[in-house]
Structure formats: structure tokens, C-alpha cells
Protein backbone atom coordinates (compact mmCIF):
# COMPACT_ATOMS: atom_id res chain seq x y z
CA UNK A 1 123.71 116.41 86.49
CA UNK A 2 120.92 117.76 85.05
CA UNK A 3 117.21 117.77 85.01
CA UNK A 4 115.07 119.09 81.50
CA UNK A 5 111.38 119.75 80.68
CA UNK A 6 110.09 119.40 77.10
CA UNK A 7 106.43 119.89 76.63
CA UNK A 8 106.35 120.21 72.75
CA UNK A 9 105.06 116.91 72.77
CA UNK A 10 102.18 115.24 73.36
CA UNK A 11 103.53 114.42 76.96
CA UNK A 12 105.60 116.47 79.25
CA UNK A 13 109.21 114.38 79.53
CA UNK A 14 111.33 114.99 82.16
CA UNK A 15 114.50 114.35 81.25
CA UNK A 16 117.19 113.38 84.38
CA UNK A 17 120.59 112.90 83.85
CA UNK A 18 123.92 111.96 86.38
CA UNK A 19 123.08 111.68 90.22
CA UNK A 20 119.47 113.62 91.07
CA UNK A 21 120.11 114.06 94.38
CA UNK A 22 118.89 116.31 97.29
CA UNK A 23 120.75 119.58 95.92
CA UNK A 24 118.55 118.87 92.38
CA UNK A 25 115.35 118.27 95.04
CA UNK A 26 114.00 121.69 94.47
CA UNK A 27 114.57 121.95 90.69
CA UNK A 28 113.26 118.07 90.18
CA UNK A 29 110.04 119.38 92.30
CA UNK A 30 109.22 122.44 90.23
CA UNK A 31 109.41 120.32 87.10
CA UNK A 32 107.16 117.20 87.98
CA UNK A 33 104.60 119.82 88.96
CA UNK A 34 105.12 122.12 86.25
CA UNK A 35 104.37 118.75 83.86
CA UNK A 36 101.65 117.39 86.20
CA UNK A 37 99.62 120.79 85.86
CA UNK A 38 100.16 120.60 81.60
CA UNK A 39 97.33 118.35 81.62
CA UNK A 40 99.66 116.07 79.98
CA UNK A 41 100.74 112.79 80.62
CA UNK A 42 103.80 112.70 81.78
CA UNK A 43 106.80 110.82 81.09
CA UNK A 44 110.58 111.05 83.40
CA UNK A 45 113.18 109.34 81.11
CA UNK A 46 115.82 107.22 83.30
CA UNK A 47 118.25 106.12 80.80
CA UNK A 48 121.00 109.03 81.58
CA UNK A 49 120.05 108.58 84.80
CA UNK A 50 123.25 107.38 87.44
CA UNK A 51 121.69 107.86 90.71
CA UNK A 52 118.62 108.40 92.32
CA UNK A 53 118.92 109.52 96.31
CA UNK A 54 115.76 109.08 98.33
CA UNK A 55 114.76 112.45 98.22
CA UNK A 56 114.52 111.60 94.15
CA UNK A 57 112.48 108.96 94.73
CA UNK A 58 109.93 110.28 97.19
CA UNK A 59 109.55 113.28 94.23
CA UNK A 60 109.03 110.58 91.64
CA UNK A 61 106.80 108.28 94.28
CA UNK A 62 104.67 111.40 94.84
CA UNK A 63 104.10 112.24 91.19
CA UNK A 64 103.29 109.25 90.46
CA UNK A 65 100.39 108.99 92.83
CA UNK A 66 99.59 112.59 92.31
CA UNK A 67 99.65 111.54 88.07
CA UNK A 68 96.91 108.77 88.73
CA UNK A 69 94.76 110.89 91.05
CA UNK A 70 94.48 113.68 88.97
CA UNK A 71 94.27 110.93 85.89
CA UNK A 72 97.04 112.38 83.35
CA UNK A 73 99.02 109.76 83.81
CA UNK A 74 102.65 108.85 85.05
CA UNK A 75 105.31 106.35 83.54
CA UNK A 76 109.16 106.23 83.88
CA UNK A 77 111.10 105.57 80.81
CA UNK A 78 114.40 103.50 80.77
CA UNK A 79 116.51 101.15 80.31
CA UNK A 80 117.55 102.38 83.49
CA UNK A 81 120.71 101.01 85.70
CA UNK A 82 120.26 98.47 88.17
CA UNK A 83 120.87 100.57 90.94
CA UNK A 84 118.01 103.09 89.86
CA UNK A 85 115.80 100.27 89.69
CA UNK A 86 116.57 98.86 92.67
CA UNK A 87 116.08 102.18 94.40
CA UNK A 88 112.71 102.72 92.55
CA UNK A 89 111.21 99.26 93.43
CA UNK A 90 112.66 100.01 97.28
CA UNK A 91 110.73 103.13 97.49
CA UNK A 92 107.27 100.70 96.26
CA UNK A 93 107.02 102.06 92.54
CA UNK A 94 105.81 98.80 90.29
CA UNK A 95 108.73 98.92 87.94
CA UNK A 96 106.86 96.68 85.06
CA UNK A 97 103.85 98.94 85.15
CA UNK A 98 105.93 102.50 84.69
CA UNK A 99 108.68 101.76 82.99
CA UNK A 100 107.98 102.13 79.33
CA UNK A 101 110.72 100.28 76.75
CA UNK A 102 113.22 102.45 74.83
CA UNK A 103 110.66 101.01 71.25
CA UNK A 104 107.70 102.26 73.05
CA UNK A 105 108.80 106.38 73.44
């Protein structure tokens, strides 16, 4: 498991990786709002991604609607398992509108 910033870019990407669950809550939180306050859009990449808990995907739910309202932007990069999509869509995240193609990084 792990969970990586990189701002160098002209979006913040947050990189997850394994299960992002509720002991990575804390870490996963300081991130998204670390990227959310760059002014840059920001980008969480879901392709090393195993599993999402629901405590992942109320962070990710939140930044998303916190991305919009302060208008940087929010989008979720994949391919990304079934099982992370399925979790995603659960939690009322429009999969087609965030996730952005592997061609399209």
C-alpha cells in the first residue's frame, strides 16, 4: 500500500496503490487537500489501485465535490479493477465523467 503526491506537473496526481483503506485515511486526507489547495487540477490514478474501503471513497467523494466548488478540477484515472469501480459508482461518483483513459494522461 501506498499513497504518492507529484505536483511537478501541470496537475497534482495522487498516486494510490494496494488496498487504501481506513489505516491510509489520514495520509489519503492530507494529500487530496494538499493537491486541492495547489490550485491545480487534480488527478488520483487508480490503476495500482486493489481496494478502495468506504472511508477511501468518502475522501475521494469529498474531493471531488470540494474540486468542482472551488473549480480546479477533479478526475480519477484508471483502468481501474472492477471492484474499485463498483465501489466508486456505489458511493455516487459518475465513473464516465472522472475517469480519464490510460491515452488521455
Amino acid at each position: 500500500m501506498g499513497i504518492t503526491l507529484d505536483e511537478s506537473g501541470p496537475q497534482a496526481v495522487i498516486g494510490l496503490n494496494g488496498e487504501v483503506d481506513i489505516s491510509s485515511a489520514a495520509e489519503l486526507k492530507a494529500l487530496l487537500l494538499r493537491a486541492l489547495n495547489s490550485g491545480k487540477k487534480v488527478r488520483v490514478s487508480l490503476d495500482k489501485t486493489t481496494v478502495l474501503d468506504v472511508t477511501a471513497v468518502e475522501l475521494l467523494w469529498a474531493a471531488e465535490r470540494e474540486g468542482n466548488k472551488a473549480g480546479v478540477g477533479f478526475s480519477l484515472a484508471g483502468p481501474a479493477l472492477a471492484e474499485v469501480s463498483a465501489a466508486l459508482s456505489v458511493a455516487g461518483l459518475d465513473l464516465q465523467q472522472l475517469i480519464v483513459s490510460a491515452d488521455a494522461r
